[in-house]
C-alpha atoms as a PDB file:
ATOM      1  CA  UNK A   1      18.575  -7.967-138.584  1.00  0.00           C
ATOM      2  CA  UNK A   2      18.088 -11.727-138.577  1.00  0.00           C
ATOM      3  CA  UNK A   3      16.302 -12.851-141.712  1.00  0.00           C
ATOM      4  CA  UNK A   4      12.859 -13.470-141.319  1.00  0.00           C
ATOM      5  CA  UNK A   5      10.738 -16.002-142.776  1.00  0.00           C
ATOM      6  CA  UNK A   6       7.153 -15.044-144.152  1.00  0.00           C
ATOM      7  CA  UNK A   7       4.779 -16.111-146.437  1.00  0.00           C
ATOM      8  CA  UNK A   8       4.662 -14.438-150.064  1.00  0.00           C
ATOM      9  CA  UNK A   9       1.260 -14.110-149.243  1.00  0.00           C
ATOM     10  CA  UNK A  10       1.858 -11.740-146.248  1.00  0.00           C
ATOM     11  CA  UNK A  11       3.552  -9.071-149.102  1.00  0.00           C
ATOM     12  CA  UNK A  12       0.197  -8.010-150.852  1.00  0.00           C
ATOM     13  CA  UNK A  13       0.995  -5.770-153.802  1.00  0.00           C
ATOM     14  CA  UNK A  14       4.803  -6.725-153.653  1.00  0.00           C
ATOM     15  CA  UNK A  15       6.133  -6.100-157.279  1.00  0.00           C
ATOM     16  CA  UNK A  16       7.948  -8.990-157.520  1.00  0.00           C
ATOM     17  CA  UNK A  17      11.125  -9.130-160.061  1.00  0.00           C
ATOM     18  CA  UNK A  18      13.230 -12.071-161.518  1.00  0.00           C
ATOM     19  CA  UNK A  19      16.560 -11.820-162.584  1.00  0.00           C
ATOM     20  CA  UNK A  20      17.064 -11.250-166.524  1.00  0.00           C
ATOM     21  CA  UNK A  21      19.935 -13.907-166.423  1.00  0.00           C
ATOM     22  CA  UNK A  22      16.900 -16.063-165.944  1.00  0.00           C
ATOM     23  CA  UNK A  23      15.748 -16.621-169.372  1.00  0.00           C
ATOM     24  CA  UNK A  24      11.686 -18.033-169.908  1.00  0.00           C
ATOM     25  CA  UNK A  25      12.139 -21.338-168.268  1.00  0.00           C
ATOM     26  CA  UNK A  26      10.433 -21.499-164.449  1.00  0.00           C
ATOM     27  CA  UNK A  27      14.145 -23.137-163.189  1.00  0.00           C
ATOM     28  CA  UNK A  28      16.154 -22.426-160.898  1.00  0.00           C
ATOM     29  CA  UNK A  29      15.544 -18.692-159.797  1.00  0.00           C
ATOM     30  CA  UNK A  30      14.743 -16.394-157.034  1.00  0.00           C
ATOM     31  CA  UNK A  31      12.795 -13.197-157.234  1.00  0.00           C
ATOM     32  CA  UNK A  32      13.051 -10.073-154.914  1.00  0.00           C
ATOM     33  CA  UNK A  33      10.741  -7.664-153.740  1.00  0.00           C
ATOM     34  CA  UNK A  34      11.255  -4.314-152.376  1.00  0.00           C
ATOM     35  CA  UNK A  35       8.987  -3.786-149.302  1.00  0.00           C
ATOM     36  CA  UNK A  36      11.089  -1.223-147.597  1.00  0.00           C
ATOM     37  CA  UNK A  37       7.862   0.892-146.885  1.00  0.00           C
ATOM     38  CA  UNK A  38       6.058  -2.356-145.554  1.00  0.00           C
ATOM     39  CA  UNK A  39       7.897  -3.946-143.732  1.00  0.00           C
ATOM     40  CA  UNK A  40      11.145  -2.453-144.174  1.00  0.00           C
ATOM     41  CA  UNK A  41      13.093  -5.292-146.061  1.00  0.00           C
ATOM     42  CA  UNK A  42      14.254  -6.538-148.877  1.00  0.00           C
ATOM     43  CA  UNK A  43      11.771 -10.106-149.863  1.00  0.00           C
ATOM     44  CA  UNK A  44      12.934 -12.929-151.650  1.00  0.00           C
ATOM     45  CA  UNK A  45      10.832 -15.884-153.175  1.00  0.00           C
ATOM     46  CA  UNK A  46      11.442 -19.030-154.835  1.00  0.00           C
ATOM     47  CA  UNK A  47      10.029 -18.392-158.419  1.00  0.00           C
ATOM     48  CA  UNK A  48       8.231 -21.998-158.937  1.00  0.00           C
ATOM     49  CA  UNK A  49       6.531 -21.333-155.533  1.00  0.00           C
ATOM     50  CA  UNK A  50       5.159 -18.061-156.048  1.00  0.00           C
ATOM     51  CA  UNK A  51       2.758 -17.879-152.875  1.00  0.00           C
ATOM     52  CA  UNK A  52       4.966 -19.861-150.194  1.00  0.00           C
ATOM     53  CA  UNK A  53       7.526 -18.494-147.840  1.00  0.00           C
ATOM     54  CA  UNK A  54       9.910 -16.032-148.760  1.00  0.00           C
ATOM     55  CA  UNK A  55      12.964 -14.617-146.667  1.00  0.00           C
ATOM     56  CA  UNK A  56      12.166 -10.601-145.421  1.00  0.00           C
ATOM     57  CA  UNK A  57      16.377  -9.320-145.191  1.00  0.00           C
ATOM     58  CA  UNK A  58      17.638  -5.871-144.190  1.00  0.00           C
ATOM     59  CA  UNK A  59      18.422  -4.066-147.078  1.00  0.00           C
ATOM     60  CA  UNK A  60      21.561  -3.108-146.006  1.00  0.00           C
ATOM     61  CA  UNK A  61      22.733  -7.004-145.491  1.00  0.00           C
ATOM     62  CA  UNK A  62      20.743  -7.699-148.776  1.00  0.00           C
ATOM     63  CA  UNK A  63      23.271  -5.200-150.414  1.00  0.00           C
ATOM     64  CA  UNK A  64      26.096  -6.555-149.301  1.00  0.00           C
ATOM     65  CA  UNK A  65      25.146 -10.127-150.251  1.00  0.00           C
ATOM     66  CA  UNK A  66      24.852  -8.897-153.936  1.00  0.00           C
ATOM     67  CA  UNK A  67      28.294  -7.292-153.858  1.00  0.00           C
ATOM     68  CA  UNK A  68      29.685 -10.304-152.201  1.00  0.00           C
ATOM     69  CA  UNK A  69      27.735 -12.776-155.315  1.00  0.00           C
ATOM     70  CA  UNK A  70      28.855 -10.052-157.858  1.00  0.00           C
ATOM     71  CA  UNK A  71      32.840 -10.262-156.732  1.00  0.00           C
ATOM     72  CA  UNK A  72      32.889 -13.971-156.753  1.00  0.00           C
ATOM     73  CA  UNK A  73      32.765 -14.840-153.156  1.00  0.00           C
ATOM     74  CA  UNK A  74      30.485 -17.742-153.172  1.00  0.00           C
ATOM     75  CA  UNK A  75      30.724 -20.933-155.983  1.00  0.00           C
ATOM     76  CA  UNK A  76      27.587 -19.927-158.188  1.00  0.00           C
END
């Protein structure tokens, strides 16, 4: 599955979750949202833009994307 792009918006009563390496400050940071029963994906949202568009990714590819960020593969 392609990502698709949505609008936050679309997700109604998406819990929404930011990473605890965030710390308080609005900075840089993401936040996911598991909408598996919706619209069977894994959502992800710019933090500082809280209702624009957010990326809907299978959960399978959104697993292995963490794995590959947790192991090191990309410069982050």
């Amino acid at each position: 599955m392609t990502p698709k792009t949505l609008m936050a918006t679309d997700l109604p009563g998406a819990a929404w979750r930011k990473s605890s390496y965030s710390g308080a400050q609005e900075g840089q940071c993401v936040e996911v949202a598991n909408v598996v029963e919706s619209h069977q994906g894994i959502a992800v949202r710019d933090s500082k833009d809280p209702n624009g568009p957010a990326l809907l990714i299978n959960p399978a590819s959104f697993t292995e994307f963490i794995g590959d960020v947790a192991n090191g593969r990309f410069n982050v």
